[in-house]
Protein backbone atom coordinates (compact mmCIF):
# COMPACT_ATOMS: atom_id res chain seq x y z
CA UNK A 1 11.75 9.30 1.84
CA UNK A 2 11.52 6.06 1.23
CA UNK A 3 14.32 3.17 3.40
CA UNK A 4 14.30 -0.02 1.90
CA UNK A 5 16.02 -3.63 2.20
CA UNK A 6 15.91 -6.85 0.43
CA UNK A 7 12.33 -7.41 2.01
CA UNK A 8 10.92 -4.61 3.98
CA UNK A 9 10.13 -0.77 2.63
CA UNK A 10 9.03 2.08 4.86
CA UNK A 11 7.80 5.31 3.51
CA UNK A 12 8.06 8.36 5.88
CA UNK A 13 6.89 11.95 5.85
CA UNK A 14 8.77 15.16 6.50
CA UNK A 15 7.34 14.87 10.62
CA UNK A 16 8.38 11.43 10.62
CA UNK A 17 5.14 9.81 10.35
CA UNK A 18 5.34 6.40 8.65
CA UNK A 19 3.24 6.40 5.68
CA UNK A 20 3.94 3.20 3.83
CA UNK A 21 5.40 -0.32 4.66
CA UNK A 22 5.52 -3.22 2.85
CA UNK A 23 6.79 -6.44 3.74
CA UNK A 24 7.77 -9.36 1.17
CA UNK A 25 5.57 -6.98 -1.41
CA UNK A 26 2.48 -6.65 0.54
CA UNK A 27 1.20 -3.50 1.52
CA UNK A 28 0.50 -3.58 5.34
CA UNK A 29 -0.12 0.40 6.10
CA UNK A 30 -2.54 2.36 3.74
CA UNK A 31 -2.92 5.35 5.91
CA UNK A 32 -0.36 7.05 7.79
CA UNK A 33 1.08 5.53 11.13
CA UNK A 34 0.42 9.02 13.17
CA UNK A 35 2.31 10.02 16.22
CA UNK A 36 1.85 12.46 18.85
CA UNK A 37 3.64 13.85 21.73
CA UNK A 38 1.36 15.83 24.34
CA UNK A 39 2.79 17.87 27.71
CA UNK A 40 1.31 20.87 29.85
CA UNK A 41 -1.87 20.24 28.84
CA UNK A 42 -1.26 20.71 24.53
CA UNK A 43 -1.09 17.92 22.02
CA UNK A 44 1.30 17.64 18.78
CA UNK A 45 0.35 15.35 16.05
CA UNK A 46 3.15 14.68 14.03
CA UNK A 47 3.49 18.27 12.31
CA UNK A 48 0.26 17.86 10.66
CA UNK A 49 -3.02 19.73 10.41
CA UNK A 50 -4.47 17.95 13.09
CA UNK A 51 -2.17 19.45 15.74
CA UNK A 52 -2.94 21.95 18.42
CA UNK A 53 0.16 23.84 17.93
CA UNK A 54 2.71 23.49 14.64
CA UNK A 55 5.86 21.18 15.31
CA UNK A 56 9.19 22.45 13.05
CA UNK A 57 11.22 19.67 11.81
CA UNK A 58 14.99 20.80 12.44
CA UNK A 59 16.85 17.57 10.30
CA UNK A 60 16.32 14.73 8.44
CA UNK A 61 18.99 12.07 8.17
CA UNK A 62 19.93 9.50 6.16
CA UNK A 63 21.48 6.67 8.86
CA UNK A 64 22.00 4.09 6.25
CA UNK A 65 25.28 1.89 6.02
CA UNK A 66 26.04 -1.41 4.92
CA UNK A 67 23.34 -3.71 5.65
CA UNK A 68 21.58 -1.09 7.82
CA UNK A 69 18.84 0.93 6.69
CA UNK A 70 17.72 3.58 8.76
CA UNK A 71 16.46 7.52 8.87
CA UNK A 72 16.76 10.22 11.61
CA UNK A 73 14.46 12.88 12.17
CA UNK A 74 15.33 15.79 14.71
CA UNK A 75 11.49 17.78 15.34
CA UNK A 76 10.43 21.00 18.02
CA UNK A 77 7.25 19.75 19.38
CA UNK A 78 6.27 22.94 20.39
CA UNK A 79 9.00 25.54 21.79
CA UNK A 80 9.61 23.30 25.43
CA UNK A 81 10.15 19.95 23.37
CA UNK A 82 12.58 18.00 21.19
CA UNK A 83 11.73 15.46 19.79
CA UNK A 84 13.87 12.85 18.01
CA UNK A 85 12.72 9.71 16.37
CA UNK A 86 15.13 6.49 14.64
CA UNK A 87 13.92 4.15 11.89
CA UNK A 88 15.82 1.32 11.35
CA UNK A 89 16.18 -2.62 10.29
CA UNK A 90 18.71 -4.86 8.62
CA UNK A 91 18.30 -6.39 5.05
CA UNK A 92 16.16 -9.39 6.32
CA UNK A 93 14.77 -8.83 8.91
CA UNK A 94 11.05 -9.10 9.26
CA UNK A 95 10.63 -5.46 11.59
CA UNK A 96 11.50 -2.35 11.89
CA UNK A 97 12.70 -0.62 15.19
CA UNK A 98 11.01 2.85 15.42
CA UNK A 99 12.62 4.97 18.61
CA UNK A 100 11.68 8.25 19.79
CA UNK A 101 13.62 9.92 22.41
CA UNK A 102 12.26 13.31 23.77
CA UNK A 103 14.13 16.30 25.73
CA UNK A 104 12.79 19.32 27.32
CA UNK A 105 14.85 22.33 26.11
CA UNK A 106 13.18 24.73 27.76
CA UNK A 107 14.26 26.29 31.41
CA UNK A 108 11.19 24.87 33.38
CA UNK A 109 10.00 21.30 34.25
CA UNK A 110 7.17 20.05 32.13
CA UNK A 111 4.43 17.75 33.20
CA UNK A 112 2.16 14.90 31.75
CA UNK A 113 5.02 14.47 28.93
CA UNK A 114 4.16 11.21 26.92
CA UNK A 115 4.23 10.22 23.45
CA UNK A 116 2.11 7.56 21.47
């Protein structure tokens, strides 16, 4: 999927993983942005080979309107963790606001939860 303004563009995988921005027509990201989200000792990258355990993207969403350009995806990071993550901007501006908000949807507490 590919969101797009007057100046900025931002390719994203399936996961979520940005794979392409350019800015003004320059290229600035050539290999994917990766993400990964790690708790009880187990790490998920982004729903790609290189995780420890497979993440299931539940929805993808198309959060555009108006001058706002922006995509939703919903993703399991493993069967304790939900993880969703916003991509947005305006037509002009110079950035995009990437937000990922996690919650545990299991019955039990889970420790060293933190994404990067």
């Amino acid at each position: 999927v590919t969101v797009a303004s007057d100046t900025l563009a931002l390719t994203i995988n399936e996961a979520g993983t940005v794979t392409g921005l350019v800015y003004d027509g320059v290229e600035f990201i050539q290999y994917p942005w990766r993400f990964n989200v790690g708790y009880n000792g187990t790490s998920y990258f982004d729903g790609t080979q290189y995780s420890n355990e497979d993440a299931n993207v539940l929805t993808r969403q198309d959060i555009s309107s108006g001058t706002f350009h922006g995509h939703k995806i919903t993703v399991d990071m493993g069967p304790d963790l939900r993880l969703e993550r916003v991509i947005g901007f305006y037509d002009g501006d110079e950035y995009a606001v990437v937000a990922n908000r996690m919650t545990n949807i299991s019955a039990t507490d889970l420790t060293y939860v933190g994404a990067g």
